[in-house]
N, C-alpha and C. Protein backbone atom coordinates (compact mmCIF):
# COMPACT_ATOMS: atom_id res chain seq x y z
N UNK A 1 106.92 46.89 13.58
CA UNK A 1 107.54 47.75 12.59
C UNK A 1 109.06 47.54 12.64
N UNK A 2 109.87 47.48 11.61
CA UNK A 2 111.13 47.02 11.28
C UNK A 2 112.31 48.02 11.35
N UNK A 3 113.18 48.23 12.17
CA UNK A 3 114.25 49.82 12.25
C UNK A 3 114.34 50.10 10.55
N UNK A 4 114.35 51.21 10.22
CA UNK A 4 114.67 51.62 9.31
C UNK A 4 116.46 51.27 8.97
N UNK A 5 117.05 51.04 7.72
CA UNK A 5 118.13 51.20 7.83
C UNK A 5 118.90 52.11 7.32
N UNK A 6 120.60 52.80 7.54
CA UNK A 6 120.91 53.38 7.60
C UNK A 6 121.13 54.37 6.24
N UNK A 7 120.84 53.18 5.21
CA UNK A 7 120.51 54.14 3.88
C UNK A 7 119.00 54.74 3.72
N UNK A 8 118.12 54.78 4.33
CA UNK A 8 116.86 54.85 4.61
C UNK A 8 116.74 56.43 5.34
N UNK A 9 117.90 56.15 6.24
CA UNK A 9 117.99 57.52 6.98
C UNK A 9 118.64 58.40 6.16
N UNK A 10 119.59 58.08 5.67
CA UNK A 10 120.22 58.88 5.14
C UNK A 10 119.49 59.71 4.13
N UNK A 11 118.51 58.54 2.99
CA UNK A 11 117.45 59.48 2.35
C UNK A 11 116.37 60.37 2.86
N UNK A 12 116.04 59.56 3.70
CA UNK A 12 115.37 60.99 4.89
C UNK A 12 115.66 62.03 4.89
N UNK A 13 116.94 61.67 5.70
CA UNK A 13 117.46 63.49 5.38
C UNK A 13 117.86 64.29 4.33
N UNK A 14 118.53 63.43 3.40
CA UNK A 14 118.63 64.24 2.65
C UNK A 14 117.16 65.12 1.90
N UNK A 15 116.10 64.35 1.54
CA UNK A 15 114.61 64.99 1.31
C UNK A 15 114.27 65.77 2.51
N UNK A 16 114.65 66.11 3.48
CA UNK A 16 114.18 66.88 4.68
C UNK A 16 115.26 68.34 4.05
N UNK A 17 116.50 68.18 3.48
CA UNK A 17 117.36 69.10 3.24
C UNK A 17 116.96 69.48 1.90
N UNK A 18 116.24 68.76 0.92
CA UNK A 18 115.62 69.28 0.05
C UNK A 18 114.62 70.35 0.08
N UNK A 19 113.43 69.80 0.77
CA UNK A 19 112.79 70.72 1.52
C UNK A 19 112.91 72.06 1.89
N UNK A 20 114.40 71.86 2.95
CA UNK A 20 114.58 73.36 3.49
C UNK A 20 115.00 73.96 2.13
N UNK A 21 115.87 73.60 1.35
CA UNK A 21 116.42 74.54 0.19
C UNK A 21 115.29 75.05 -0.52
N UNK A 22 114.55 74.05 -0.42
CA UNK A 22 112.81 74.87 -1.46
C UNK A 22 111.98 76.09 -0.66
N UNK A 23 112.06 75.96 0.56
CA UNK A 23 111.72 76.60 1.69
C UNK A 23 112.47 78.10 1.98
N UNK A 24 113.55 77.79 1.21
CA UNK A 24 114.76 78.73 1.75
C UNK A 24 114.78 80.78 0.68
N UNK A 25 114.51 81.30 1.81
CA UNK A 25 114.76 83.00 1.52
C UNK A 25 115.75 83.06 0.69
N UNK A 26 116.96 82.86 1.28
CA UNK A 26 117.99 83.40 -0.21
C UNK A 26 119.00 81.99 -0.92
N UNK A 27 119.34 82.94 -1.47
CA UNK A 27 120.13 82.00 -1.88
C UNK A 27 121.74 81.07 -1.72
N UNK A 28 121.80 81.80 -0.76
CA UNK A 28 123.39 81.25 0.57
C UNK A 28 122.69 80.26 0.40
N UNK A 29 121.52 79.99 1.72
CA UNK A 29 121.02 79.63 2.59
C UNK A 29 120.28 78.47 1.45
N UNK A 30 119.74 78.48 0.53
CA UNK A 30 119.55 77.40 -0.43
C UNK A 30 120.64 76.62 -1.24
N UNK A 31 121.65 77.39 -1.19
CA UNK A 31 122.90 76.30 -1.66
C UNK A 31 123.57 75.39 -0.72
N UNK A 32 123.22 76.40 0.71
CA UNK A 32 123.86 75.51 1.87
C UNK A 32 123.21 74.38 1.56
N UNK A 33 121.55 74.59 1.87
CA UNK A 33 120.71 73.43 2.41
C UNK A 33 120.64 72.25 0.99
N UNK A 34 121.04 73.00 -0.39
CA UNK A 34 121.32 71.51 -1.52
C UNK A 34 123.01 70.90 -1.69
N UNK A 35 123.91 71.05 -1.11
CA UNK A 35 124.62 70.56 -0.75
C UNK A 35 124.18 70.19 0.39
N UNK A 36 124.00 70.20 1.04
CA UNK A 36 123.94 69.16 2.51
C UNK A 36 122.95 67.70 1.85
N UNK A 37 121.82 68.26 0.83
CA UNK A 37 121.34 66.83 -0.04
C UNK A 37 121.63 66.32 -0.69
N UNK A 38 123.13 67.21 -1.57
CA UNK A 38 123.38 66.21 -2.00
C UNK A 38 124.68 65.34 -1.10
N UNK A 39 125.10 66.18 -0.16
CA UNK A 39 126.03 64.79 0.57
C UNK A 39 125.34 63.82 1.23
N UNK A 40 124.02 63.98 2.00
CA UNK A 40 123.19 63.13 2.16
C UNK A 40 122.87 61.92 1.14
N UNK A 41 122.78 62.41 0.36
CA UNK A 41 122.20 61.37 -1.17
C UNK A 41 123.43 60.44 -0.86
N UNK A 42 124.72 61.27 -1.03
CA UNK A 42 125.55 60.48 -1.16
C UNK A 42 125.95 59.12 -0.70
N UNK A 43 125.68 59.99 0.62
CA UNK A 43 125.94 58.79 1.94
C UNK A 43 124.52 57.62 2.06
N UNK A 44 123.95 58.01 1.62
CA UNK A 44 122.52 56.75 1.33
C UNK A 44 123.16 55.48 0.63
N UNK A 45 123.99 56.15 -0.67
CA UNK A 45 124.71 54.85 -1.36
C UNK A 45 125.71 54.61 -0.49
N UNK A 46 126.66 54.83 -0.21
CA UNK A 46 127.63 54.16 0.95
C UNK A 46 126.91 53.69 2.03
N UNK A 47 126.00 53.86 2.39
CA UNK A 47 125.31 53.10 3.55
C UNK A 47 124.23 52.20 3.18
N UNK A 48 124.35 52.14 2.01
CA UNK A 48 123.82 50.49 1.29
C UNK A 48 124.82 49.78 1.37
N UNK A 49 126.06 50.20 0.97
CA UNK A 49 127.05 49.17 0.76
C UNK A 49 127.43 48.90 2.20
N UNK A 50 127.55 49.35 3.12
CA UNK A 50 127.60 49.24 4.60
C UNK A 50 126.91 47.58 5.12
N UNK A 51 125.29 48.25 5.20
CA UNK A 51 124.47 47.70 5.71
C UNK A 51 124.00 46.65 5.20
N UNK A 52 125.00 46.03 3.69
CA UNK A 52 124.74 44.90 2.70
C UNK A 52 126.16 43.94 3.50
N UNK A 53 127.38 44.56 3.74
CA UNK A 53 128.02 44.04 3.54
C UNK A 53 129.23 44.54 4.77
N UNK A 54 129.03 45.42 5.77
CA UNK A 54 129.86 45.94 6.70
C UNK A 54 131.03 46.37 6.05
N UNK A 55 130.85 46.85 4.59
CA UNK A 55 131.91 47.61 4.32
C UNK A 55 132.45 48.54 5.21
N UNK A 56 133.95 48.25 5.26
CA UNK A 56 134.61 48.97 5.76
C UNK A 56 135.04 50.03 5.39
N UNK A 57 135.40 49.91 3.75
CA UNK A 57 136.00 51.16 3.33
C UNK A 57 134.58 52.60 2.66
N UNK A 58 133.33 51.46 2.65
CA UNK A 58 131.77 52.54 2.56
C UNK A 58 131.87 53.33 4.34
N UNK A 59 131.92 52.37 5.29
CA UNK A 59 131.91 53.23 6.40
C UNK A 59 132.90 54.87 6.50
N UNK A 60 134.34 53.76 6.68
CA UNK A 60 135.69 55.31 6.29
C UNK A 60 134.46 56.42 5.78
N UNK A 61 134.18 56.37 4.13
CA UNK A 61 134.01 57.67 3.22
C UNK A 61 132.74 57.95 3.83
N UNK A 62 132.05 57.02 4.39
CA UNK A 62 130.67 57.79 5.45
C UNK A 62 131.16 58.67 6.89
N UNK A 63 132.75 58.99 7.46
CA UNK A 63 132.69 59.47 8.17
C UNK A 63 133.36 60.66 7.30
N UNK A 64 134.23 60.68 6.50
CA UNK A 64 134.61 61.46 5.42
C UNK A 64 133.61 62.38 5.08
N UNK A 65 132.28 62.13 4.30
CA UNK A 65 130.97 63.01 4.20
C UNK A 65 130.74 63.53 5.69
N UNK A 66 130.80 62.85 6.54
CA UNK A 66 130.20 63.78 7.97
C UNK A 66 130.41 64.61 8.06
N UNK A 67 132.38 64.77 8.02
CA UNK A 67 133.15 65.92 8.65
C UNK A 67 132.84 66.58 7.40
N UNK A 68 132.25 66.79 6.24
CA UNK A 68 131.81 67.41 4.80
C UNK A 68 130.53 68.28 5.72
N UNK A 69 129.44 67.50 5.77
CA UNK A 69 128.18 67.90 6.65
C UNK A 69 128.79 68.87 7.39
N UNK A 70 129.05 68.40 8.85
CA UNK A 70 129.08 69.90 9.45
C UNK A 70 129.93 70.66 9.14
N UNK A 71 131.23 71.14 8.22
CA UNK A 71 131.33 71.86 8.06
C UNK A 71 130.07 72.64 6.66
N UNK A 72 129.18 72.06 6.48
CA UNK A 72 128.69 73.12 5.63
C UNK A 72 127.10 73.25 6.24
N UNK A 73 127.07 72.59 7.09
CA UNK A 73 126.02 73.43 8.56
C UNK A 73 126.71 74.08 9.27
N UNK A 74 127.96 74.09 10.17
CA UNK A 74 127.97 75.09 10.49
C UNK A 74 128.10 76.76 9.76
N UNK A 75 128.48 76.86 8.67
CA UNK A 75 128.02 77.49 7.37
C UNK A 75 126.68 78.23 7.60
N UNK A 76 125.74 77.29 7.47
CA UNK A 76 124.32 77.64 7.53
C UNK A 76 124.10 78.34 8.83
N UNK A 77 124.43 77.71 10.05
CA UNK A 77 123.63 78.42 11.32
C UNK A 77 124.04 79.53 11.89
């Protein structure tokens, strides 16, 4: 079986964060969890361009979305 790659993961999660928002009691707690998919989504396309080409400047805006991510998990927890 072949590692998944990093745009692969990224869609993962973001459909795992879809999930919780469908899953989700109110509605904080469902806007948290569809922003976090859609910065996920996001970072799926920058981590094509990554993992095509070691973009450098797709990496940068993939750590850019991170520090996006947890601040809007820590939000959530």
């Amino acid at each position: 079986m072949s590692p998944k790659s990093n745009a692969s993961r990224c869609r993962a999660t973001a459909a795992g964060y879809a999930r919780a928002a469908a899953l989700a009691d109110d509605c904080d707690t469902r806007r948290a969890y569809g922003e976090l998919e859609r910065l996920w989504s996001e970072m799926a396309a920058l981590a094509e361009r990554f993992d095509r080409a070691l973009d450098g400047a797709a990496k940068a805006q993939i750590y850019a979305k991170m520090a996006e991510v947890e601040a809007v998990r820590r939000a959530v927890v």
